[in-house]
Protein backbone atom coordinates (compact mmCIF):
# COMPACT_ATOMS: atom_id res chain seq x y z
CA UNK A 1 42.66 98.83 19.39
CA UNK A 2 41.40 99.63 23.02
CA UNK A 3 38.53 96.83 22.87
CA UNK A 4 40.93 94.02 21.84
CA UNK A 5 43.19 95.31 24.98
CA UNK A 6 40.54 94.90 26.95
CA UNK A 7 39.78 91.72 25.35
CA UNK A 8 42.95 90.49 25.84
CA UNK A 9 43.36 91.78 29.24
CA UNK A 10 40.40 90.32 30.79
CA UNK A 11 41.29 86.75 28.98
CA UNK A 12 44.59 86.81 30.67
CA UNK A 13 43.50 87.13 34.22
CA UNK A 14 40.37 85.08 33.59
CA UNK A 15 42.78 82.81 32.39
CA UNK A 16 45.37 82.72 35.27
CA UNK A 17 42.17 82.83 37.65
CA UNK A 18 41.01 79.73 36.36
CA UNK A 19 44.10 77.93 36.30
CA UNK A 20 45.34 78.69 39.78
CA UNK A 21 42.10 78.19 41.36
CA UNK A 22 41.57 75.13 40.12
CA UNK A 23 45.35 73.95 41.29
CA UNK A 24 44.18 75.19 44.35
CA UNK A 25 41.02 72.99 44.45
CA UNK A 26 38.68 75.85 43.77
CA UNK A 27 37.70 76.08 40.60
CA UNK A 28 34.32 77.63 41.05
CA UNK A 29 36.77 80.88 41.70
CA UNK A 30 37.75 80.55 38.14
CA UNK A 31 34.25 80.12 36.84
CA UNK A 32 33.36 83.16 38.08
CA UNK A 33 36.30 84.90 36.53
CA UNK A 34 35.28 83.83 33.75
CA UNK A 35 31.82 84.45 33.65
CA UNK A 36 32.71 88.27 34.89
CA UNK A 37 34.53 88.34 31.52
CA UNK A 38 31.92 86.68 29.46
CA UNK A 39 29.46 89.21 30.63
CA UNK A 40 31.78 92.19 30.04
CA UNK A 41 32.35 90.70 26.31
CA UNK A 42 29.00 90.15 25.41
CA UNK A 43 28.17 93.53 27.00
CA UNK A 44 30.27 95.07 24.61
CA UNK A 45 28.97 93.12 21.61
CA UNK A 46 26.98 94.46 18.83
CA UNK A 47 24.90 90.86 18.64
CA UNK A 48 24.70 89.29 22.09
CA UNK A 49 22.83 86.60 20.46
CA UNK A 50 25.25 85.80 17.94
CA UNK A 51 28.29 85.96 20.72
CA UNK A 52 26.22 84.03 23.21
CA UNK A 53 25.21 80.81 20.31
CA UNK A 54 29.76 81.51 19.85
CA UNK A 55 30.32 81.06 23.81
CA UNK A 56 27.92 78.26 23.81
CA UNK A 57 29.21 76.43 20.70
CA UNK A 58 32.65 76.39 22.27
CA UNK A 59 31.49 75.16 25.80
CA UNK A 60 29.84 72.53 23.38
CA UNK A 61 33.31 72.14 21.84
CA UNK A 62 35.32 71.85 24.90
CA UNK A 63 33.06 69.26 26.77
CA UNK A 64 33.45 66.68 23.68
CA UNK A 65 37.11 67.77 23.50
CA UNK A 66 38.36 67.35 26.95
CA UNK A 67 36.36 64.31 27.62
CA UNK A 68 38.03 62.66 25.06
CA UNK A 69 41.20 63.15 26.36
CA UNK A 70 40.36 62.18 29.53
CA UNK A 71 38.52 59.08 28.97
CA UNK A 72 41.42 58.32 26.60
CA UNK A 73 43.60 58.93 29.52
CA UNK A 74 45.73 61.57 28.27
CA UNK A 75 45.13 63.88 31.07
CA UNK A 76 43.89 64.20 34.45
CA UNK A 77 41.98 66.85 36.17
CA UNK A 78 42.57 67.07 40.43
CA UNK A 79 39.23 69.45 40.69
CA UNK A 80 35.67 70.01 39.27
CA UNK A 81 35.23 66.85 37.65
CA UNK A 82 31.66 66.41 38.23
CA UNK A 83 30.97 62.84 36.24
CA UNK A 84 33.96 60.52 35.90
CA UNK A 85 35.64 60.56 32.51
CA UNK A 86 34.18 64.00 31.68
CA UNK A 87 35.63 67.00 31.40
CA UNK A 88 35.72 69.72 34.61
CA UNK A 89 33.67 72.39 34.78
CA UNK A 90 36.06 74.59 35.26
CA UNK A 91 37.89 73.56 31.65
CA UNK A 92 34.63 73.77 30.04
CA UNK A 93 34.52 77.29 31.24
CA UNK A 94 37.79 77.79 30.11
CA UNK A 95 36.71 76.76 25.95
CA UNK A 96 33.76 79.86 26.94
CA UNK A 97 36.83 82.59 27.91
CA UNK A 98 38.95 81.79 24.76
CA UNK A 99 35.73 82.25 22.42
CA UNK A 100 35.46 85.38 23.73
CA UNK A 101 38.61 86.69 22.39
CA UNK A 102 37.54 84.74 18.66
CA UNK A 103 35.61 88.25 17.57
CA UNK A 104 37.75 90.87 19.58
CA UNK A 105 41.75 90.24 20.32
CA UNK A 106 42.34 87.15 18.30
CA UNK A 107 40.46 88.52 15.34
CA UNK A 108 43.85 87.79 13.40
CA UNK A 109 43.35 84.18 13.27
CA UNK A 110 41.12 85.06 10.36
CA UNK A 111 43.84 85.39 8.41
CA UNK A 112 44.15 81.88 7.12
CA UNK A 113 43.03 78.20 7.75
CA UNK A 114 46.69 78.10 8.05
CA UNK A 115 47.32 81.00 10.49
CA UNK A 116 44.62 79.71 12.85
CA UNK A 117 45.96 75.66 12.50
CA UNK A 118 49.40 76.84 13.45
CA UNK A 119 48.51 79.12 16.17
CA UNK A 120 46.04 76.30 17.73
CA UNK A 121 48.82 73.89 17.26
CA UNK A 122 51.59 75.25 19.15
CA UNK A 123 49.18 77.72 21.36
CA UNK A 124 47.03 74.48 22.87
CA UNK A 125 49.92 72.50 24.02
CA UNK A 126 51.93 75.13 25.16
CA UNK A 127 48.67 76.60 27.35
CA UNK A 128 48.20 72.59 28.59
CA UNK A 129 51.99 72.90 29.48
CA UNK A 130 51.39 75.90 31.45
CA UNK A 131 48.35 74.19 33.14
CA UNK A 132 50.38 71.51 33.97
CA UNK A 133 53.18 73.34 35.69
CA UNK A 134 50.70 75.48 37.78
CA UNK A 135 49.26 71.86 39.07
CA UNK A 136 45.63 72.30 37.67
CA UNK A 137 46.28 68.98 35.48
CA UNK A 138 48.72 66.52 34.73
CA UNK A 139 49.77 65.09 31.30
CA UNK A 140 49.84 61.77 31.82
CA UNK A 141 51.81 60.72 28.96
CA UNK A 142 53.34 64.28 28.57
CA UNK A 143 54.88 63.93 25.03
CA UNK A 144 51.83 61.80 23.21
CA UNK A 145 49.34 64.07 25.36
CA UNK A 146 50.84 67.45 23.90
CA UNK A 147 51.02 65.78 20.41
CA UNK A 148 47.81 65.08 20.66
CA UNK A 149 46.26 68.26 21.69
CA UNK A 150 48.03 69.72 19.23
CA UNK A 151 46.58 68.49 16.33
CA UNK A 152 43.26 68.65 18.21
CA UNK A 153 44.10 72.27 18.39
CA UNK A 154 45.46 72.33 14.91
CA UNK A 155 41.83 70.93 13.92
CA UNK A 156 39.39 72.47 16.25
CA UNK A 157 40.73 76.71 16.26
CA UNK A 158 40.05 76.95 12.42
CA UNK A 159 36.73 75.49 12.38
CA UNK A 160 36.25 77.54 15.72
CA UNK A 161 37.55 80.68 13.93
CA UNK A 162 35.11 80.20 11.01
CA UNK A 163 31.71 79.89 13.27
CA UNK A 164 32.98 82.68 14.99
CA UNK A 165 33.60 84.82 11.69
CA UNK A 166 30.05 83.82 10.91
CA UNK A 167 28.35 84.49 13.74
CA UNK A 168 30.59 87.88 14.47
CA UNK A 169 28.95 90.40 16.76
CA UNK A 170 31.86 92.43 17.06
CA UNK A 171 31.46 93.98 13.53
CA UNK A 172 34.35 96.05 13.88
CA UNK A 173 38.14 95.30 13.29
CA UNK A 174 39.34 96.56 16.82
């Protein structure tokens, strides 16, 4: 139970980190939060290699991802947008910091195909709604961009889940 704490722990201020900084127009701040957690998780792995190819598929993940929804004009990002109608770096970073909780803290998403669709559908949006409030980026069509991140969500956590049962280096059920 104490590494999924920890898990969890460093994923939340990671998390706020990110988000704030990049409201603030720093987002490198929140890179390095996150990368300070990414190194503690993979520190504590079993299989670095296997948890690295998970953080790396999900940076993968979130680039394709975000860009879509920004090129499809769905949201906007204020900071760390590096080439038009991408995704920020920051964001990207962000897809990296929830992997690492796929193995540890959120292990329970294993449970189902269902369990993970329904916890990426109503967990995405409302984590884009708290984005948006802080300022770090703005729903431009708030109703049909939450919908749609939703079923993103709904889609994208379950296959997410699977590659990261797969590739697990955190063997044990903490």
């Amino acid at each position: 139970m104490t590494s999924a704490l920890i898990n969890l722990a460093l994923f939340k201020v990671a998390w706020a980190t990110t988000v704030f900084a990049a409201a603030g127009n720093t987002p490198i701040l929140g890179v390095i939060a996150v990368a300070i957690a990414a190194v503690v998780h993979l520190a504590r792995s079993g299989n670095v290699r296997a948890e690295g190819l998970l953080l790396l598929t999900a940076a993968a993940a979130g680039i394709g991802w975000e860009s879509l929804l920004v090129t499809a004009g769905l949201l906007e990002y204020g900071s760390g947008t590096l080439i038009p109608g991408f995704a920020p770096y920051w964001i990207v970073a962000m897809w990296v910091l929830f992997a690492t909780t796929l193995n540890v803290g959120m292990r329970w998403l294993r449970k189902s195909v269902v369990v993970a669709a329904i916890a990426g559908g109503v967990g995405g949006p409302l984590s884009f709604l708290a984005g948006a409030g802080a300022g770090a980026v703005n729903l431009t069509e708030p109703v049909v961009s939450l919908l749609v991140i939703g079923v993103g969500w709904a889609v994208l956590l379950p296959m997410l889940t699977r590659f990261a049962m797969r590739l697990d280096g955190h063997t044990r059920s903490t």
